[in-house]
C-alpha atoms as a PDB file:
ATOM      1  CA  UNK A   1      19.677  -4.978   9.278  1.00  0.00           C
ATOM      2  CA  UNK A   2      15.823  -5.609   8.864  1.00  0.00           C
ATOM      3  CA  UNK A   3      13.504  -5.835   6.537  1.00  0.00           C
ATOM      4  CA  UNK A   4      10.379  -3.904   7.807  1.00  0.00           C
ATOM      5  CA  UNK A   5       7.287  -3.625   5.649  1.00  0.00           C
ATOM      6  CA  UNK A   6       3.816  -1.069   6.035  1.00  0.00           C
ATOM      7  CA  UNK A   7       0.574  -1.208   4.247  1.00  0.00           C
ATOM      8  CA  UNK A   8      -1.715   1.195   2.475  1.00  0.00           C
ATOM      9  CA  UNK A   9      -0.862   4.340   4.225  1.00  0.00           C
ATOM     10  CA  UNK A  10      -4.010   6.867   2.302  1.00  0.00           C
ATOM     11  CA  UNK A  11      -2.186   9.943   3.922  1.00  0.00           C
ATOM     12  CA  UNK A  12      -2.595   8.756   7.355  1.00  0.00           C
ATOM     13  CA  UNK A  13       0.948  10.220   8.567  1.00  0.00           C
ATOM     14  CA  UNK A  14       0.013  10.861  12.251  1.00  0.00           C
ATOM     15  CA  UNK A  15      -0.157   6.855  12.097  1.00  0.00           C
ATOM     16  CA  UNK A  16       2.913   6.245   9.606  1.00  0.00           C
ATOM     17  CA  UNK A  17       4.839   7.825  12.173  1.00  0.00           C
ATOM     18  CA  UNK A  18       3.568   6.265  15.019  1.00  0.00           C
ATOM     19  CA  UNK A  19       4.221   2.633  13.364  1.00  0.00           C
ATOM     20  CA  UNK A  20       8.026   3.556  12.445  1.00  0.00           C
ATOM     21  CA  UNK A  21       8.424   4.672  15.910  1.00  0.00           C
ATOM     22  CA  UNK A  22       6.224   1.189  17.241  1.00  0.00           C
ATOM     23  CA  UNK A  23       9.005  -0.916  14.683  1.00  0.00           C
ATOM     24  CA  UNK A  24      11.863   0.550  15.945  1.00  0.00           C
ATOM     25  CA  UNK A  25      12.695   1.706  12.384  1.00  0.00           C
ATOM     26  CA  UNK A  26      16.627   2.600  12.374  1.00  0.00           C
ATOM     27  CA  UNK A  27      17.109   4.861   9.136  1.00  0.00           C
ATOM     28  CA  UNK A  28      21.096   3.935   8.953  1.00  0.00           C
ATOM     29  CA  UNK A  29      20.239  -0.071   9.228  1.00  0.00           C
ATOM     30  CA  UNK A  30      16.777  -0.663   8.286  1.00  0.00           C
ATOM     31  CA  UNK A  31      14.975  -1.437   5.238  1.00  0.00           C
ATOM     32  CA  UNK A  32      11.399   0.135   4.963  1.00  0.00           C
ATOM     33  CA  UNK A  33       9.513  -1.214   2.197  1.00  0.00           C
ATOM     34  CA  UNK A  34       5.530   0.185   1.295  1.00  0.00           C
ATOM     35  CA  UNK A  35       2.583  -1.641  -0.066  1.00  0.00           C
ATOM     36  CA  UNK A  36       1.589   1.888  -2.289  1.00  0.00           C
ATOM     37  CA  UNK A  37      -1.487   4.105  -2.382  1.00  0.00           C
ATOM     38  CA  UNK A  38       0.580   6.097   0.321  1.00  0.00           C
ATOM     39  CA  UNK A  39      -1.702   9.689  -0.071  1.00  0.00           C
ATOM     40  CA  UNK A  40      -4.623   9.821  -1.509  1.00  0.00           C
ATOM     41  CA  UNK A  41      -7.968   9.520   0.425  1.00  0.00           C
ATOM     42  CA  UNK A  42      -6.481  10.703   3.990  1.00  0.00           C
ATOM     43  CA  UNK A  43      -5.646  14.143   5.992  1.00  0.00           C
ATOM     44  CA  UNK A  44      -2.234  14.990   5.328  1.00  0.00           C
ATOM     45  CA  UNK A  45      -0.283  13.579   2.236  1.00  0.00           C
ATOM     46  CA  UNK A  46       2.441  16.076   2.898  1.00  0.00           C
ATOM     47  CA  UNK A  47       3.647  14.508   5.540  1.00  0.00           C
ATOM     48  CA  UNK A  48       3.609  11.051   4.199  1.00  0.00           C
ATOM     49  CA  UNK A  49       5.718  12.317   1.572  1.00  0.00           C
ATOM     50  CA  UNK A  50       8.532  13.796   4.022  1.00  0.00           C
ATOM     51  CA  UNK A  51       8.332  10.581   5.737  1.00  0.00           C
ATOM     52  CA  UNK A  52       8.575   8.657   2.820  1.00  0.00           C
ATOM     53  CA  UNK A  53      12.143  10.745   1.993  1.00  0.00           C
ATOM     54  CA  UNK A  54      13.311  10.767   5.271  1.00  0.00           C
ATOM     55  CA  UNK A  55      12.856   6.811   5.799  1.00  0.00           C
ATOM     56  CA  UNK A  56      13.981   6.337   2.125  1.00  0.00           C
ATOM     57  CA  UNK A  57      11.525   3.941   2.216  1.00  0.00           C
ATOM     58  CA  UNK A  58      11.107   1.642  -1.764  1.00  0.00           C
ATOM     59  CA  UNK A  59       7.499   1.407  -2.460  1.00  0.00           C
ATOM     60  CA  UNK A  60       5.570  -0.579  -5.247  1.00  0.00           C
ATOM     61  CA  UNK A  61       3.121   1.036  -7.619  1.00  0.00           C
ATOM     62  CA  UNK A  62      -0.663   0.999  -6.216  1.00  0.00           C
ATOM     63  CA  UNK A  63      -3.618   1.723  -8.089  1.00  0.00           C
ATOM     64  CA  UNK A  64      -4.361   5.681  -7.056  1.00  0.00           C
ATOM     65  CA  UNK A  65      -0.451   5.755  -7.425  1.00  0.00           C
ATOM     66  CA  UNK A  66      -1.214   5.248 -11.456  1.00  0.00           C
ATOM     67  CA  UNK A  67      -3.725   8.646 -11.863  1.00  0.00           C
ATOM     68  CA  UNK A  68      -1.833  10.584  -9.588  1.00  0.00           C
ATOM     69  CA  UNK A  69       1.223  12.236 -11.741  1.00  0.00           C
ATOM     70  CA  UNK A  70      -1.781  12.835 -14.345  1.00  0.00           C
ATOM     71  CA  UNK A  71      -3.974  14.314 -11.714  1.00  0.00           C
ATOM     72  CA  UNK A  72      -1.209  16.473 -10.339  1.00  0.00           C
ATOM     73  CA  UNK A  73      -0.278  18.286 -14.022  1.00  0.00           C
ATOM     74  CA  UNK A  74      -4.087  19.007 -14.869  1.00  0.00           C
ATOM     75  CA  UNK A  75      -4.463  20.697 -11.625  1.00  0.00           C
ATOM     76  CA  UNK A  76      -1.217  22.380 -11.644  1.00  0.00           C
ATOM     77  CA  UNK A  77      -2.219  23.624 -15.248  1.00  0.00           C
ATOM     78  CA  UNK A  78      -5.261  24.660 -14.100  1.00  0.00           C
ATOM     79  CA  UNK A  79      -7.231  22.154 -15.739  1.00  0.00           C
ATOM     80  CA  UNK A  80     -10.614  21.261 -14.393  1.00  0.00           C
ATOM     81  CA  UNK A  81      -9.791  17.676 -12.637  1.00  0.00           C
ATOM     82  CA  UNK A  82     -12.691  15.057 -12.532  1.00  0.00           C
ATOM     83  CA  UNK A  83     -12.595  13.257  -8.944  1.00  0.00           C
ATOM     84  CA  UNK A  84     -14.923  10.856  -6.956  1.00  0.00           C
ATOM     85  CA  UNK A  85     -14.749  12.647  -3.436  1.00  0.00           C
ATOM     86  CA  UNK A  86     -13.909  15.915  -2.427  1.00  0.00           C
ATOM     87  CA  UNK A  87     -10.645  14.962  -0.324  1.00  0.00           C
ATOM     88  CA  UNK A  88      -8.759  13.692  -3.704  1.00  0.00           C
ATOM     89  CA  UNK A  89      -8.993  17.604  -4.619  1.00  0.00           C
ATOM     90  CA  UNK A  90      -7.743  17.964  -1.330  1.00  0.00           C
ATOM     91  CA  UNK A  91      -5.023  15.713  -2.016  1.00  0.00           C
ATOM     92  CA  UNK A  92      -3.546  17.214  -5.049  1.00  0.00           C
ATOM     93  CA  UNK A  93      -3.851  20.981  -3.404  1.00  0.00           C
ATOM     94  CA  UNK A  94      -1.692  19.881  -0.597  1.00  0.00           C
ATOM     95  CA  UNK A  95       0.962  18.092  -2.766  1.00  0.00           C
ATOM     96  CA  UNK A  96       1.161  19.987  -5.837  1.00  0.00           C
ATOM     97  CA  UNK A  97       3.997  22.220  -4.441  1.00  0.00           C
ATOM     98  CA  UNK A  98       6.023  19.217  -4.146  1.00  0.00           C
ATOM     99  CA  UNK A  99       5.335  18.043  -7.950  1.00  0.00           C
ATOM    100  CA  UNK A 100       8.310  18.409  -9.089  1.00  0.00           C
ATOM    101  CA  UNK A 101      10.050  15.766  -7.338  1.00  0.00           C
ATOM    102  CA  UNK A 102       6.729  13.785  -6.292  1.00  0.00           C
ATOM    103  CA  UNK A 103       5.535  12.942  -9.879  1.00  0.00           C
ATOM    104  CA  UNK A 104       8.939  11.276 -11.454  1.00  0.00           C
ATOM    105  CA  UNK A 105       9.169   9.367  -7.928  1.00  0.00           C
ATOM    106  CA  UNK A 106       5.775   7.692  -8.643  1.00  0.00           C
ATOM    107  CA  UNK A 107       6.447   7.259 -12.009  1.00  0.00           C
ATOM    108  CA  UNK A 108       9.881   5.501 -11.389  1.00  0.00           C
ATOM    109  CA  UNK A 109       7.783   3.059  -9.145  1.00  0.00           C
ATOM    110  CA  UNK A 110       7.958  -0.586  -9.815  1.00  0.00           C
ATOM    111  CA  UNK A 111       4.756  -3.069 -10.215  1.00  0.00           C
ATOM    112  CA  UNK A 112       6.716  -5.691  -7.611  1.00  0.00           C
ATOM    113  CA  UNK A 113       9.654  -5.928  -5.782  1.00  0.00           C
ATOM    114  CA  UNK A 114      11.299  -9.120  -6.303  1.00  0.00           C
ATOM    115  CA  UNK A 115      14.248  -9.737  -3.417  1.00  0.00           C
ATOM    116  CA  UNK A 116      15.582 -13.625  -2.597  1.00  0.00           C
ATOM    117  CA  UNK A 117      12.811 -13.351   0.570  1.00  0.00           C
ATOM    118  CA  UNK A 118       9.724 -11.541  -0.943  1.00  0.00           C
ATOM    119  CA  UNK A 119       8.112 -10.686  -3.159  1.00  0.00           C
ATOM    120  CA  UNK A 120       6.101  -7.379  -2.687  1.00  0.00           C
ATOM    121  CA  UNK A 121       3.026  -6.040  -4.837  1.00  0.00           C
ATOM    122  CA  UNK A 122       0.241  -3.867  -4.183  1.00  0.00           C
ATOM    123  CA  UNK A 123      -2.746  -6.143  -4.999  1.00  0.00           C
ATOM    124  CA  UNK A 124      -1.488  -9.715  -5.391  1.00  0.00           C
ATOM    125  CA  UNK A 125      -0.444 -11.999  -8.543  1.00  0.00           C
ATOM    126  CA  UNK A 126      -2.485 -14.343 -10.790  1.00  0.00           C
ATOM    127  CA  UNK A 127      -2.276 -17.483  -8.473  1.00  0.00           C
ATOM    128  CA  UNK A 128      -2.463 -19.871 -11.535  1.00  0.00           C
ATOM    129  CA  UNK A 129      -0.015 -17.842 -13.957  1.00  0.00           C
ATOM    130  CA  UNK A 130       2.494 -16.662 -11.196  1.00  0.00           C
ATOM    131  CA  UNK A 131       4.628 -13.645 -11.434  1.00  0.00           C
ATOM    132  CA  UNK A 132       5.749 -13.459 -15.080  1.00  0.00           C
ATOM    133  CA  UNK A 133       1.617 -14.621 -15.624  1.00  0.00           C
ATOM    134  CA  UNK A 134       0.561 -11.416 -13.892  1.00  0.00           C
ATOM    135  CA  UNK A 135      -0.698  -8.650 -16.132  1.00  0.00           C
ATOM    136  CA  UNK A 136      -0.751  -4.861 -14.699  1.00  0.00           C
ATOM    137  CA  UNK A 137      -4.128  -4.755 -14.392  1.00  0.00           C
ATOM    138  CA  UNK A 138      -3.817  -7.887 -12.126  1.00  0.00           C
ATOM    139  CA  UNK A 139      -0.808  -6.045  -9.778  1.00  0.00           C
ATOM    140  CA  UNK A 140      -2.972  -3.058  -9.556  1.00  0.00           C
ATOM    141  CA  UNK A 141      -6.436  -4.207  -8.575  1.00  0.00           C
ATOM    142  CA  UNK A 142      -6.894  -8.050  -8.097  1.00  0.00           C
ATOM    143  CA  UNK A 143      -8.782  -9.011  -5.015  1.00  0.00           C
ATOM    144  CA  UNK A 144     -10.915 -11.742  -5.693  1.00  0.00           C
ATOM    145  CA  UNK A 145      -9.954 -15.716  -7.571  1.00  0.00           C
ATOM    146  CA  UNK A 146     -12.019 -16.478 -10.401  1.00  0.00           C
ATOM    147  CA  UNK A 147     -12.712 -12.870 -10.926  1.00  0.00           C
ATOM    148  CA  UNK A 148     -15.825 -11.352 -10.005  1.00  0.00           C
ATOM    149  CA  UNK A 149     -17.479  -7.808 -10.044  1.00  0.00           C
ATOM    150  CA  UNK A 150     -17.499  -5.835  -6.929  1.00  0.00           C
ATOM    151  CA  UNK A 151     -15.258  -7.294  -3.936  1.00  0.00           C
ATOM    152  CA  UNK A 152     -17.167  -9.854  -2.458  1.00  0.00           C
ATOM    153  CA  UNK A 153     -15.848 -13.542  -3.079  1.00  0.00           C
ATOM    154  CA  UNK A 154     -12.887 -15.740  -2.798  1.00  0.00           C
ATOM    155  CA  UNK A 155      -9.295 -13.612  -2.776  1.00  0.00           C
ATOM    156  CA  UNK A 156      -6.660 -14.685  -5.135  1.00  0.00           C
ATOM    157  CA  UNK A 157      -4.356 -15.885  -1.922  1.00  0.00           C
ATOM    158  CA  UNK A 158      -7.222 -18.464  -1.106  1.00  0.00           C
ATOM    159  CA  UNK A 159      -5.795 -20.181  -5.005  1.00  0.00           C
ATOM    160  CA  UNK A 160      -2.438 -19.477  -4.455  1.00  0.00           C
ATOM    161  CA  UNK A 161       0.067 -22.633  -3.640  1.00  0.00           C
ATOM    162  CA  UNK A 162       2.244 -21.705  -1.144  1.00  0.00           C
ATOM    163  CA  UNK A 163       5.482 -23.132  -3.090  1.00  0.00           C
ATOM    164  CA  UNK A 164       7.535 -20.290  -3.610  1.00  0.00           C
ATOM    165  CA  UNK A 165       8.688 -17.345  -1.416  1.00  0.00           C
ATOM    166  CA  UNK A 166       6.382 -15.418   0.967  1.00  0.00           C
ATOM    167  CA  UNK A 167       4.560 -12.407  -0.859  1.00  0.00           C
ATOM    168  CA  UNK A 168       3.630  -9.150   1.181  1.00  0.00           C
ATOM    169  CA  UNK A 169       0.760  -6.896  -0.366  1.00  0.00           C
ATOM    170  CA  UNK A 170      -2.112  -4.513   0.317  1.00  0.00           C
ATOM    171  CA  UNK A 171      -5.005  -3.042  -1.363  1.00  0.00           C
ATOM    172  CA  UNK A 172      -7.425  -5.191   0.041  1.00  0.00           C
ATOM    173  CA  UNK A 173      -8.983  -3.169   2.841  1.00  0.00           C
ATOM    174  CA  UNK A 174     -11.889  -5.193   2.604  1.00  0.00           C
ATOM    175  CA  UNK A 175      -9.992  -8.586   3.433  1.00  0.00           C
ATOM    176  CA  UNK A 176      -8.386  -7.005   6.391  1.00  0.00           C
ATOM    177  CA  UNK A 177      -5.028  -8.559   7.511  1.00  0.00           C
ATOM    178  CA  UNK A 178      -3.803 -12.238   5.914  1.00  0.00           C
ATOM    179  CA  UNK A 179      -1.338 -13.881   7.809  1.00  0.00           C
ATOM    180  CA  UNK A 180      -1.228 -17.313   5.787  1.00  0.00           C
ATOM    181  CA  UNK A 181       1.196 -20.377   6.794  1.00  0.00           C
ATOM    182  CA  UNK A 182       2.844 -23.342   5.814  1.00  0.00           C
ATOM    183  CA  UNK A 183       2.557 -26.291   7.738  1.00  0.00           C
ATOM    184  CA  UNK A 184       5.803 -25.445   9.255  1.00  0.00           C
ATOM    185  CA  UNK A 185       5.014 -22.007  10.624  1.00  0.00           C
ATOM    186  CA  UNK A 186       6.732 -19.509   7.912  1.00  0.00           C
ATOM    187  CA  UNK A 187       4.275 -17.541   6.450  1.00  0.00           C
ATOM    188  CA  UNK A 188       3.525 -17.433   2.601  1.00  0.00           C
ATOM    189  CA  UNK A 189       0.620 -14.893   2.338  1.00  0.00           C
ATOM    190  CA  UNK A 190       1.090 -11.620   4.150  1.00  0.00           C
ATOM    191  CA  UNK A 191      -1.519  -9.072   3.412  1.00  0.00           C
ATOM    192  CA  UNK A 192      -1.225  -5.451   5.680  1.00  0.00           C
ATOM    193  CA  UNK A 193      -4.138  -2.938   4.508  1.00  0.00           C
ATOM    194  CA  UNK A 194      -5.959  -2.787   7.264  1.00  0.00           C
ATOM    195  CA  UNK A 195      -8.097   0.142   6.293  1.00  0.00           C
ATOM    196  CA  UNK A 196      -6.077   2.665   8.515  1.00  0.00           C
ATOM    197  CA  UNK A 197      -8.372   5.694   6.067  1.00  0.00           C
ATOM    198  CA  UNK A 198     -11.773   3.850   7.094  1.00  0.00           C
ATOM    199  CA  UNK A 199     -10.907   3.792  10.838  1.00  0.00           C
ATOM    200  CA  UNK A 200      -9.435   0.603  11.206  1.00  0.00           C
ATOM    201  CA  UNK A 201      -5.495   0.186  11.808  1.00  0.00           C
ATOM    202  CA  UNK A 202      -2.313   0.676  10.001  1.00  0.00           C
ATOM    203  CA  UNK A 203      -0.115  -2.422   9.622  1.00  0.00           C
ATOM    204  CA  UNK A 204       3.429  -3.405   9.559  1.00  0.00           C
ATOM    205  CA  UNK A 205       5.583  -6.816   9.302  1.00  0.00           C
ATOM    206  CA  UNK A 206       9.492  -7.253  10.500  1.00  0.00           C
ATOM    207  CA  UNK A 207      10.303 -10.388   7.670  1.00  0.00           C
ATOM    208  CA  UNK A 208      13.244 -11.482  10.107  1.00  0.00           C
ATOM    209  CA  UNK A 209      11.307 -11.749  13.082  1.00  0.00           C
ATOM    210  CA  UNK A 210       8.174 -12.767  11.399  1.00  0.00           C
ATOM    211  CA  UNK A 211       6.225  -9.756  13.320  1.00  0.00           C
ATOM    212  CA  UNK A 212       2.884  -8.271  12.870  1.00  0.00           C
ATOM    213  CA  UNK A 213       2.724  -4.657  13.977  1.00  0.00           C
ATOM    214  CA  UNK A 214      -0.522  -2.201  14.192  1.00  0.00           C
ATOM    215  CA  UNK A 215      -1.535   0.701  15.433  1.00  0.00           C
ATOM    216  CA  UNK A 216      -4.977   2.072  15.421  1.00  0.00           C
ATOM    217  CA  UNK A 217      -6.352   4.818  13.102  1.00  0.00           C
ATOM    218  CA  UNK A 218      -6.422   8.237  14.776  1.00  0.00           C
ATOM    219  CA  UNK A 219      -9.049  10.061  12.067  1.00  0.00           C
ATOM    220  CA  UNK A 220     -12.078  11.640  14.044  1.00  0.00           C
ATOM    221  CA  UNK A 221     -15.274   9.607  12.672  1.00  0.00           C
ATOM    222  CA  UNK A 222     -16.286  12.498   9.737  1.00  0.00           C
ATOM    223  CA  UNK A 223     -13.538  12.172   8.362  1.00  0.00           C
ATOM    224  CA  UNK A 224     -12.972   8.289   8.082  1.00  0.00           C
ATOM    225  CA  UNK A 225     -14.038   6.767   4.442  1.00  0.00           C
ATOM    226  CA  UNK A 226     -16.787   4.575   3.902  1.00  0.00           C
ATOM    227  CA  UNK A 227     -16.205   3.087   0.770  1.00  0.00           C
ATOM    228  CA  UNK A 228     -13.547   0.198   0.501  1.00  0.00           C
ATOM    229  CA  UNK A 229     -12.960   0.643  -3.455  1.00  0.00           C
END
């Protein structure tokens, strides 16, 4: 059995399938664990969703994971939905025929996944407070340690102590891939969003073999997003 682990995935499902098939994934042995923010922002959330069910892959809550459920109701209600970008109202056209079973699977979603060899989270933990520290807003949305406005500064990994056991997250297109180590070798820090949506690469990690895998976004240049938020 392995544990295999993919970042953001923002509806890129051309890619999500190309990574399971780049890892090897074995449904029957393999564990496939996501980052969140698996469909908003890219082509075809559909399909992420039938992957997501057919890998019965656990996934932690991610900050467009949150308004989506809410989102989905208005617009199946016909209530006018506010969004920041045209392609989010593409987002909840394509999935609202699956509402029924999407929205109480996002709402079941956990803030972390605590296991005896990870921890995963979407954003990252308070590095002073650790885990039981870290407030929702802090699992959702933290990038940067102290706190700033905007996303430009220090990341919260950079004051984390690497004393306890390895954490895997995502969110933070903007930092790219982390890949930080003890003196030993074994990684502590593992971060995979790798801004597959914005035309970089989607991102996966095998914990047992200590493997980074990517493969590179397929999404035709108008339709990449240029805003890292």
């Amino acid at each position: 059995m392995r544990t295999l682990f993919i970042g953001d995935i923002h509806g890129c499902a051309r890619e999500f399938e190309q990574l399971i098939s780049k890892l090897e994934f074995q449904r029957d042995t393999d564990l496939l664990y996501l980052t969140g923010d698996a469909f908003t922002k890219g082509p075809d959330p559909v399909a992420v969703w039938k992957l997501i069910q057919d890998t019965n892959a656990r996934m932690v809550l991610g900050n467009h994971d949150v308004r989506l459920p809410d989102r989905l109701r208005r617009h199946l209600s016909g209530e006018p939905v506010p969004v920041k970008w045209h392609v989010y109202r593409q987002t909840l056209e394509a999935l609202a025929p699956f509402a029924e079973a999407l929205i109480p699977w996002l709402e079941s979603l956990p803030l972390w996944i605590d296991e005896p060899d990870f921890l995963l989270v979407h954003a990252g933990i308070n590095p002073v407070k650790g885990l039981q520290g870290t407030t929702r807003d802090e699992f959702l949305v933290i990038r940067t340690w102290p706190p700033v406005e905007g996303i430009v500064g220090p990341r919260w990994h950079d004051a984390y102590e690497p004393s306890g056991k390895l954490i895997i997250f995502g969110h933070d297109a903007p930092g790219g891939l982390v890949a930080k180590r003890r003196g030993d070798g074994s990684p502590y820090v593992i971060g995979l969003d790798t801004g597959c949506v914005y035309g970089g690469s989607l991102s996966g990690y095998v914990l047992e073999e200590d493997r980074l895998v990517q493969v590179e976004s397929n999404l035709p240049l108008p339709e990449r997003l240029h805003s890292r938020q």
